[in-house]
PDB file of N, CA and C in Angstrom:
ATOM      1  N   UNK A   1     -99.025  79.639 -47.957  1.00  0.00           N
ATOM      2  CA  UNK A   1     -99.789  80.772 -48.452  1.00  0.00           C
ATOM      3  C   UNK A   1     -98.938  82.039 -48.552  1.00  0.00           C
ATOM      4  N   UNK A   2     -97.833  82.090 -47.874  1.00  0.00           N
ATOM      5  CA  UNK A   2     -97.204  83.163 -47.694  1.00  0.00           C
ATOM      6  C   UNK A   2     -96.015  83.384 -48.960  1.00  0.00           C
ATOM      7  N   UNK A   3     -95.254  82.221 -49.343  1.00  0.00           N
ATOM      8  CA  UNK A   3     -94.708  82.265 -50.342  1.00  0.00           C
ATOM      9  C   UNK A   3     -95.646  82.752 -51.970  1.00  0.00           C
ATOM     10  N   UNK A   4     -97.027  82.170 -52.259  1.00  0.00           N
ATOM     11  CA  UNK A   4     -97.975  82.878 -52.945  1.00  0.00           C
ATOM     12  C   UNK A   4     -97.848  83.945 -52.865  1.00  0.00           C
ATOM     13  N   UNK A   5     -98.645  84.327 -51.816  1.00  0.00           N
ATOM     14  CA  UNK A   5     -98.871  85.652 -51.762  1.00  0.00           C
ATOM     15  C   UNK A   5     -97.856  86.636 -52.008  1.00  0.00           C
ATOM     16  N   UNK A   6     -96.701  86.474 -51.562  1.00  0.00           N
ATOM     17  CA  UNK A   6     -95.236  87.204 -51.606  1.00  0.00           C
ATOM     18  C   UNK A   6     -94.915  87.463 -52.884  1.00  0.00           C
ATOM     19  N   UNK A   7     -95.206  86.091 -53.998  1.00  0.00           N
ATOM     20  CA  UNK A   7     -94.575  86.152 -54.998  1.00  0.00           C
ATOM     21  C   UNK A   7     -95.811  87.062 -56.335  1.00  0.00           C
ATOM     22  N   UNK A   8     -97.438  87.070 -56.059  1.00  0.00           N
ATOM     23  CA  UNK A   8     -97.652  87.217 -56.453  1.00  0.00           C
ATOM     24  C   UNK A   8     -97.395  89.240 -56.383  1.00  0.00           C
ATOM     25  N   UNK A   9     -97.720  89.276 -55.211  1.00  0.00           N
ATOM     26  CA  UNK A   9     -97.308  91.130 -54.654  1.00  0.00           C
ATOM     27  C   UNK A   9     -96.401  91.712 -55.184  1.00  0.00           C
ATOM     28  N   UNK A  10     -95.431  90.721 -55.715  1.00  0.00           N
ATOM     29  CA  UNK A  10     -93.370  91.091 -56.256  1.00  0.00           C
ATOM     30  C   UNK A  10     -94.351  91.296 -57.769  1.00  0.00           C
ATOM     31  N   UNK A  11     -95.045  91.038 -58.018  1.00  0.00           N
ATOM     32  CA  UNK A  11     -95.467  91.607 -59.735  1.00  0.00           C
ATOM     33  C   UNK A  11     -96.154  92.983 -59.584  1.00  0.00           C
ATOM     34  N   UNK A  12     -96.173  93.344 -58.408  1.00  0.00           N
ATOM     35  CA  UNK A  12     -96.771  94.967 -58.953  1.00  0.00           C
ATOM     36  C   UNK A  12     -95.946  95.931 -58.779  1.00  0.00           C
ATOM     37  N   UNK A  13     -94.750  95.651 -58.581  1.00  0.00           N
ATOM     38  CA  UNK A  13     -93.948  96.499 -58.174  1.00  0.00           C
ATOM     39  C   UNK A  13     -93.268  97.526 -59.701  1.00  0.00           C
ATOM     40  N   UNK A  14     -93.158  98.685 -59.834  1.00  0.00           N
ATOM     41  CA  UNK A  14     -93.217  98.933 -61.047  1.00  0.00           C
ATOM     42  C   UNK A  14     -94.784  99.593 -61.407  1.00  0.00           C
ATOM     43  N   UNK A  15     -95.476  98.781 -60.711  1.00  0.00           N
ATOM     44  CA  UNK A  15     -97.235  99.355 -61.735  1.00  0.00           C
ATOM     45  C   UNK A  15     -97.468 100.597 -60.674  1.00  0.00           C
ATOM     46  N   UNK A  16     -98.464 101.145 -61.387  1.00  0.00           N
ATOM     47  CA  UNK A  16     -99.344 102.355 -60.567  1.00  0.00           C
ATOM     48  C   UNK A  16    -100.770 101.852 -60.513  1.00  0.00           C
ATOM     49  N   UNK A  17    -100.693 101.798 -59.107  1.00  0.00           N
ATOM     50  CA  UNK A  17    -102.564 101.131 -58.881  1.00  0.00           C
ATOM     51  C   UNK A  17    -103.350 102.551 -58.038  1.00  0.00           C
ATOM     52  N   UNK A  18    -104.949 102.261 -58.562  1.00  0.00           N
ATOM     53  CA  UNK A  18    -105.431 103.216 -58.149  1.00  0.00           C
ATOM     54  C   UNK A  18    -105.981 103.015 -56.314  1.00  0.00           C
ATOM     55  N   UNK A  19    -105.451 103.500 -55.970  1.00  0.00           N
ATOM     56  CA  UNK A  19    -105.803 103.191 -54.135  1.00  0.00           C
ATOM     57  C   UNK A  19    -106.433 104.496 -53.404  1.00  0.00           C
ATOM     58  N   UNK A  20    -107.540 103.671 -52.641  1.00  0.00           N
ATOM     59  CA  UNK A  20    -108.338 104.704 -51.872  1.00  0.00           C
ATOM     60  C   UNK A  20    -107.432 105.027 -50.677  1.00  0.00           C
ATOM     61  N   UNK A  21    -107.475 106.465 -49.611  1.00  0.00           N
ATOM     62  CA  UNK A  21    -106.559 106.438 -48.921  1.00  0.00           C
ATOM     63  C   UNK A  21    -107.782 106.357 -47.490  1.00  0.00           C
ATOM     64  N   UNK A  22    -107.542 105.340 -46.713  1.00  0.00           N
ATOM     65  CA  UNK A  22    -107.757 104.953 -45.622  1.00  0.00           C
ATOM     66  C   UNK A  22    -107.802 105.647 -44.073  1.00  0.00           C
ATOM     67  N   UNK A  23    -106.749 105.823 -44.022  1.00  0.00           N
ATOM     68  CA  UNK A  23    -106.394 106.565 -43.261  1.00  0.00           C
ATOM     69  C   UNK A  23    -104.412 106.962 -42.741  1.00  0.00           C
ATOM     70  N   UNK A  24    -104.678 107.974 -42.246  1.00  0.00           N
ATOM     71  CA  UNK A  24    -103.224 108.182 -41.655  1.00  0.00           C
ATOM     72  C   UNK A  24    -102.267 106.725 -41.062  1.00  0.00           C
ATOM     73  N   UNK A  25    -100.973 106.720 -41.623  1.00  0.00           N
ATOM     74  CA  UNK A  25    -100.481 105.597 -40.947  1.00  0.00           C
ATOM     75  C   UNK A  25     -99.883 105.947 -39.692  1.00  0.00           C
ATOM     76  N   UNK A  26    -100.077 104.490 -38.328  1.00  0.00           N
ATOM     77  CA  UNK A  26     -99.600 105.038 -37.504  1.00  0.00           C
ATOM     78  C   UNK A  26     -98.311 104.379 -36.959  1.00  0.00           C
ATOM     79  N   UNK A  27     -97.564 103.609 -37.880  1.00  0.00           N
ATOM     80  CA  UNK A  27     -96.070 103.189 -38.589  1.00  0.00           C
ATOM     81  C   UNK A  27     -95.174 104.855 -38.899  1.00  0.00           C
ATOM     82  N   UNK A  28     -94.662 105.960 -38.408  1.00  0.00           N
ATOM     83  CA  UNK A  28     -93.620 106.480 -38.935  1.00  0.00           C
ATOM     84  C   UNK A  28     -92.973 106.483 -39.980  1.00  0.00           C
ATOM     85  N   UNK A  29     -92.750 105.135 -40.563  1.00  0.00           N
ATOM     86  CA  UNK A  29     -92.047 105.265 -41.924  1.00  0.00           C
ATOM     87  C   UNK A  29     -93.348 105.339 -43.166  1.00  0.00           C
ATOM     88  N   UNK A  30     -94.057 105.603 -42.769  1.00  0.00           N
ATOM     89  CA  UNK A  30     -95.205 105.910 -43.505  1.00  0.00           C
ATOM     90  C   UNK A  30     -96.324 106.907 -43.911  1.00  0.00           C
ATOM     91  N   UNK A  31     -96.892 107.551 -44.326  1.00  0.00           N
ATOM     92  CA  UNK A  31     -98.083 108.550 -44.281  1.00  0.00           C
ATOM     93  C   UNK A  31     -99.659 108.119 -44.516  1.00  0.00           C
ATOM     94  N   UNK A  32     -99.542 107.315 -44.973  1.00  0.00           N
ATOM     95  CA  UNK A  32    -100.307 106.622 -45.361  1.00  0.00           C
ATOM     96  C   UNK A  32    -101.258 105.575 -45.188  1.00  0.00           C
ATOM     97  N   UNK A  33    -102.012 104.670 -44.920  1.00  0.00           N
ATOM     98  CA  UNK A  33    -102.398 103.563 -45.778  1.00  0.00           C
ATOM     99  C   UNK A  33    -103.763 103.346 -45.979  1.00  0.00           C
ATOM    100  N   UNK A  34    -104.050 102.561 -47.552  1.00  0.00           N
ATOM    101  CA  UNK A  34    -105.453 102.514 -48.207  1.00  0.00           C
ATOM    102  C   UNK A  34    -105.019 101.058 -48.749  1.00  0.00           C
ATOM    103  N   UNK A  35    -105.593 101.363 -49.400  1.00  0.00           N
ATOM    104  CA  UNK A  35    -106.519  99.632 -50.545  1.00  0.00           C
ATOM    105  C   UNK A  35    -106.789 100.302 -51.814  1.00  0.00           C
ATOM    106  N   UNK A  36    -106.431  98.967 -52.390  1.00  0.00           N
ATOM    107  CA  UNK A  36    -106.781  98.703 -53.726  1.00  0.00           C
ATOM    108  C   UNK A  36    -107.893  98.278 -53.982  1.00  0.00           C
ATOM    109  N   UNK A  37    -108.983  98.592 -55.116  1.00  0.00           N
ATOM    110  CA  UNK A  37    -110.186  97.995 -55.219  1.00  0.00           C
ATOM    111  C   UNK A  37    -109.986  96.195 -55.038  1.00  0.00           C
ATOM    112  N   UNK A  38    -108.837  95.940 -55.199  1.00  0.00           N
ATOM    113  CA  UNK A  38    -109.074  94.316 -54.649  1.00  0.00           C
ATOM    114  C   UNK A  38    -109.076  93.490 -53.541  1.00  0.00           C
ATOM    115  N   UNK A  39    -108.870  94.540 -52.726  1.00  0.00           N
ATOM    116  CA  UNK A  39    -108.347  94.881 -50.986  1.00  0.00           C
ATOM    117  C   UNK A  39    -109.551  94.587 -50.356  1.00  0.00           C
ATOM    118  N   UNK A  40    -110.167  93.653 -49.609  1.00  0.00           N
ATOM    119  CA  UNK A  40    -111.101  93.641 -48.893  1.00  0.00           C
ATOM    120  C   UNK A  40    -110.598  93.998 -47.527  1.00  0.00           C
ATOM    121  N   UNK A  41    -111.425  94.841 -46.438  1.00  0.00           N
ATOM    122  CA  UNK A  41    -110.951  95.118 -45.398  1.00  0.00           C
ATOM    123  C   UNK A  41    -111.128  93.586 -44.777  1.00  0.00           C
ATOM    124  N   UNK A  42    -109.782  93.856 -43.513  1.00  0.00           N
ATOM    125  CA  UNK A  42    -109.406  92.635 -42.835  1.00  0.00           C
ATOM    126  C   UNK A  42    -109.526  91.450 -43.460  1.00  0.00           C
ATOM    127  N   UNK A  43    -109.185  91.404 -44.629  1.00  0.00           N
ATOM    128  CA  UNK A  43    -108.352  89.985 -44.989  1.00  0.00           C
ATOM    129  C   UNK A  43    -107.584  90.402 -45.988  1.00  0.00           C
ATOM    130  N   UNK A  44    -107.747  91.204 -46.681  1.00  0.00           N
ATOM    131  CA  UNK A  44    -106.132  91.692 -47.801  1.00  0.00           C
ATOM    132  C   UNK A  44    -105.678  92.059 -47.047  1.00  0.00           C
ATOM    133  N   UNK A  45    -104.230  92.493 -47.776  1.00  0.00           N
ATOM    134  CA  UNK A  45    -103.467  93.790 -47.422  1.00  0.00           C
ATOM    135  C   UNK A  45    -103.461  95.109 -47.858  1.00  0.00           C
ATOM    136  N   UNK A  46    -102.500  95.790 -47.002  1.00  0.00           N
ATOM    137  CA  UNK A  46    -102.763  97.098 -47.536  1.00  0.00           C
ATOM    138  C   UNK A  46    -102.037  97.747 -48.276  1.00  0.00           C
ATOM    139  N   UNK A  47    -101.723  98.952 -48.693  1.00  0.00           N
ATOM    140  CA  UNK A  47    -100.562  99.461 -49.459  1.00  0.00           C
ATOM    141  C   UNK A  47    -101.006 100.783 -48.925  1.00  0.00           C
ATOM    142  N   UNK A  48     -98.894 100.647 -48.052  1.00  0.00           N
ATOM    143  CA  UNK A  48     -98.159 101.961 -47.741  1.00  0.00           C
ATOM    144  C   UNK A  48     -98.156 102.891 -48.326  1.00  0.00           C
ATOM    145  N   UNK A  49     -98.237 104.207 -48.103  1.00  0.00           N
ATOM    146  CA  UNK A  49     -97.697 105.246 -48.830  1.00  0.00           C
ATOM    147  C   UNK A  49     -96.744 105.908 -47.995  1.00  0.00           C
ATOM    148  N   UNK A  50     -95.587 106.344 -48.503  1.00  0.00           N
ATOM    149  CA  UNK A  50     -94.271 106.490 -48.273  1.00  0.00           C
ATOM    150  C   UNK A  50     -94.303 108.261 -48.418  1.00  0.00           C
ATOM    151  N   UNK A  51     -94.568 108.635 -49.530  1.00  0.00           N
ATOM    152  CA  UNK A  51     -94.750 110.494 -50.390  1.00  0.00           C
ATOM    153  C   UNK A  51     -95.876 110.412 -51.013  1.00  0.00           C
ATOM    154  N   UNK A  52     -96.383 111.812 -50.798  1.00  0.00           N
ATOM    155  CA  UNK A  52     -97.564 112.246 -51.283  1.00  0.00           C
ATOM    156  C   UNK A  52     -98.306 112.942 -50.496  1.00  0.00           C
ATOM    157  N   UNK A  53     -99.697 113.768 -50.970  1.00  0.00           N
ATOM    158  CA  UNK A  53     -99.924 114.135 -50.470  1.00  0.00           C
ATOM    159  C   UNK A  53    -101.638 114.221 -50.741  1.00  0.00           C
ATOM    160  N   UNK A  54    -102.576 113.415 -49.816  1.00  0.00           N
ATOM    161  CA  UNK A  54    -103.755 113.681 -50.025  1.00  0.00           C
ATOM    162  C   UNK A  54    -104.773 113.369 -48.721  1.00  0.00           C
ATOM    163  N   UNK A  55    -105.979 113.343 -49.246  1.00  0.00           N
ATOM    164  CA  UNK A  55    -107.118 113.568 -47.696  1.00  0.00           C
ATOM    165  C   UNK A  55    -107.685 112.029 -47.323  1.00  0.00           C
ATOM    166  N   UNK A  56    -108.184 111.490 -46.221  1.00  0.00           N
ATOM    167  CA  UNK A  56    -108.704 110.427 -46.222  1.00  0.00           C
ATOM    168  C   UNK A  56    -109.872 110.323 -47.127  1.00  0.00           C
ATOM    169  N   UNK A  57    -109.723 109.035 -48.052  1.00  0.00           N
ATOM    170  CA  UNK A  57    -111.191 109.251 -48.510  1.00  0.00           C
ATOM    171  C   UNK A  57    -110.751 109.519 -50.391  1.00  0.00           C
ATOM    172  N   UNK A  58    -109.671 110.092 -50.192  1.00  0.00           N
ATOM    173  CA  UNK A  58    -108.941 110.302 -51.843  1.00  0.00           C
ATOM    174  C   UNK A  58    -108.835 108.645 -52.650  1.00  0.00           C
ATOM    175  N   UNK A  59    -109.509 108.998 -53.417  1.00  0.00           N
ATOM    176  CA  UNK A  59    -108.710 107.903 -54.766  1.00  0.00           C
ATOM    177  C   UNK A  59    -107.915 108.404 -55.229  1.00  0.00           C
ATOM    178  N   UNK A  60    -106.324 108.014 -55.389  1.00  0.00           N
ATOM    179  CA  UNK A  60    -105.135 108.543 -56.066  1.00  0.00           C
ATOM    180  C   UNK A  60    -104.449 107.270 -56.427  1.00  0.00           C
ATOM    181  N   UNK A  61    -103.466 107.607 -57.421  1.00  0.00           N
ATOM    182  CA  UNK A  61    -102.687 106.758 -58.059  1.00  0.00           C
ATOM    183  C   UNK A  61    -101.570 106.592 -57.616  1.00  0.00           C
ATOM    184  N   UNK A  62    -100.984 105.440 -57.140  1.00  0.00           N
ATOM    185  CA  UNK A  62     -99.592 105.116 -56.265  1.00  0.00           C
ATOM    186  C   UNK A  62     -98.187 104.344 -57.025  1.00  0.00           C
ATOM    187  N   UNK A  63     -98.018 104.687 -57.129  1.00  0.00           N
ATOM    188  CA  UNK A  63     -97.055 103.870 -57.755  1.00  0.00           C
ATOM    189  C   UNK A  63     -96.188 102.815 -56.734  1.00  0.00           C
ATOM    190  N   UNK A  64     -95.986 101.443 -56.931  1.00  0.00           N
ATOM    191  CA  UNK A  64     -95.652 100.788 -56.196  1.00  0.00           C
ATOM    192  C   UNK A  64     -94.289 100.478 -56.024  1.00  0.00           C
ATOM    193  N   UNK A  65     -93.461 100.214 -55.042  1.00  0.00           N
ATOM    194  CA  UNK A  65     -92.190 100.640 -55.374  1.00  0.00           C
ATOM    195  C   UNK A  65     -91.398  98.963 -54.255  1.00  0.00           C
ATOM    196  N   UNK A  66     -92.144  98.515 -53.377  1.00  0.00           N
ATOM    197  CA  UNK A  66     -91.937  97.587 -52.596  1.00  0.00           C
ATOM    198  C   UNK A  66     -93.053  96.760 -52.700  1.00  0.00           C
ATOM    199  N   UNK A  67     -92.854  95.518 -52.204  1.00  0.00           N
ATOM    200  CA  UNK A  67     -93.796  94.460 -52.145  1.00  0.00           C
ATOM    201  C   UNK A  67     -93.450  93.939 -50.603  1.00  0.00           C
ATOM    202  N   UNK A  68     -94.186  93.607 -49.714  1.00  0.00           N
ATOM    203  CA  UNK A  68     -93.729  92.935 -48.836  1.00  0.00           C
ATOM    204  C   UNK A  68     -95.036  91.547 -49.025  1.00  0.00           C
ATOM    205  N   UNK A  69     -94.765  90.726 -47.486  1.00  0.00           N
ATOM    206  CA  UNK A  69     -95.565  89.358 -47.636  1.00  0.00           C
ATOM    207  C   UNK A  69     -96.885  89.161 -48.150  1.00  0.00           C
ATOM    208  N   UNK A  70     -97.911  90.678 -47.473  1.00  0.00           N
ATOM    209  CA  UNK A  70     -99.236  90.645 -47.951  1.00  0.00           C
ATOM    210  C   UNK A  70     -99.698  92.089 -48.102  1.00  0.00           C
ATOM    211  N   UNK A  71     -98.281  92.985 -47.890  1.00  0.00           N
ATOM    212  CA  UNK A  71     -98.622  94.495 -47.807  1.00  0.00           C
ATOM    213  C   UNK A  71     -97.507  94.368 -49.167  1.00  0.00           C
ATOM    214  N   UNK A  72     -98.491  96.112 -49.912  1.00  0.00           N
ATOM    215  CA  UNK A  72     -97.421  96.872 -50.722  1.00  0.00           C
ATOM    216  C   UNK A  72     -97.297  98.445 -50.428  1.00  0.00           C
ATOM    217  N   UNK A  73     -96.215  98.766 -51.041  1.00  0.00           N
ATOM    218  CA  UNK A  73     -95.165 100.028 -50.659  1.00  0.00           C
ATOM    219  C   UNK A  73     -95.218 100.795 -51.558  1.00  0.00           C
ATOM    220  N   UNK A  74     -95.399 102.533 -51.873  1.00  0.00           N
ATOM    221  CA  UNK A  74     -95.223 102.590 -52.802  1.00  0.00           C
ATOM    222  C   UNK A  74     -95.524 104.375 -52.360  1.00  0.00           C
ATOM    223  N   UNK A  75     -95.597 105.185 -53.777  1.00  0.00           N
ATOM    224  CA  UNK A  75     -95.508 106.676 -53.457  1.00  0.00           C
ATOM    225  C   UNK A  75     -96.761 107.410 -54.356  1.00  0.00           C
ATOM    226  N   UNK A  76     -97.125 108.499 -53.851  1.00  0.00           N
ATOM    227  CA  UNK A  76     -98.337 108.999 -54.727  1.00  0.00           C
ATOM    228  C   UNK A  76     -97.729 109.448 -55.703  1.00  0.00           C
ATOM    229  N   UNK A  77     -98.295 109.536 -56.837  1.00  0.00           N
ATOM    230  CA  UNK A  77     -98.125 110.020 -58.240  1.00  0.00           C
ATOM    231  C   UNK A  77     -98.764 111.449 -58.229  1.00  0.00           C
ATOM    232  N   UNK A  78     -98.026 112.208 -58.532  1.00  0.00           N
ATOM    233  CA  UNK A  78     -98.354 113.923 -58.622  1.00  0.00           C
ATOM    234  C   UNK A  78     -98.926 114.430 -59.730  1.00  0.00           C
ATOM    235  N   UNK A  79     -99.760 114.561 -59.275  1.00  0.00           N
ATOM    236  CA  UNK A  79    -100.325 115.627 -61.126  1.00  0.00           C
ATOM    237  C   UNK A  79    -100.017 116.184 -61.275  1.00  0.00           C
TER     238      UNK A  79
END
């Protein structure tokens, strides 16, 4: 399942998905993390945010920049 999943995550890298922001990450290399409307809590993954800047609770646009096994990586898009 993990090779799936891995390989399918390596295709968004490049896109900008719209992600709700969750809450504060409490990872350091991070600020971030929310979901994608396809993200069910506790069984998707999530996607990092790395830069940016917004409130819990924001829908913003991320651009994805990493893929990992079942998490993605990526930075807010600035208006």
């Amino acid at each position: 399942h993990d090779a799936i999943s891995e390989g399918l995550l390596k295709d968004f890298i490049g896109q900008t998905l719209e992600v709700i922001i969750e809450s504060k990450s409490e990872d350091e290399a991070f600020l971030f993390e929310g979901r994608t409307r396809f993200d069910a809590p506790d069984i998707d993954g999530l996607v990092f945010i790395k830069k940016g800047r917004a409130e819990i609770g924001d829908i913003v646009q991320v651009r994805i920049e990493e893929s990992l096994i079942h998490d993605l990586i990526g930075d807010i898009v600035e208006k």
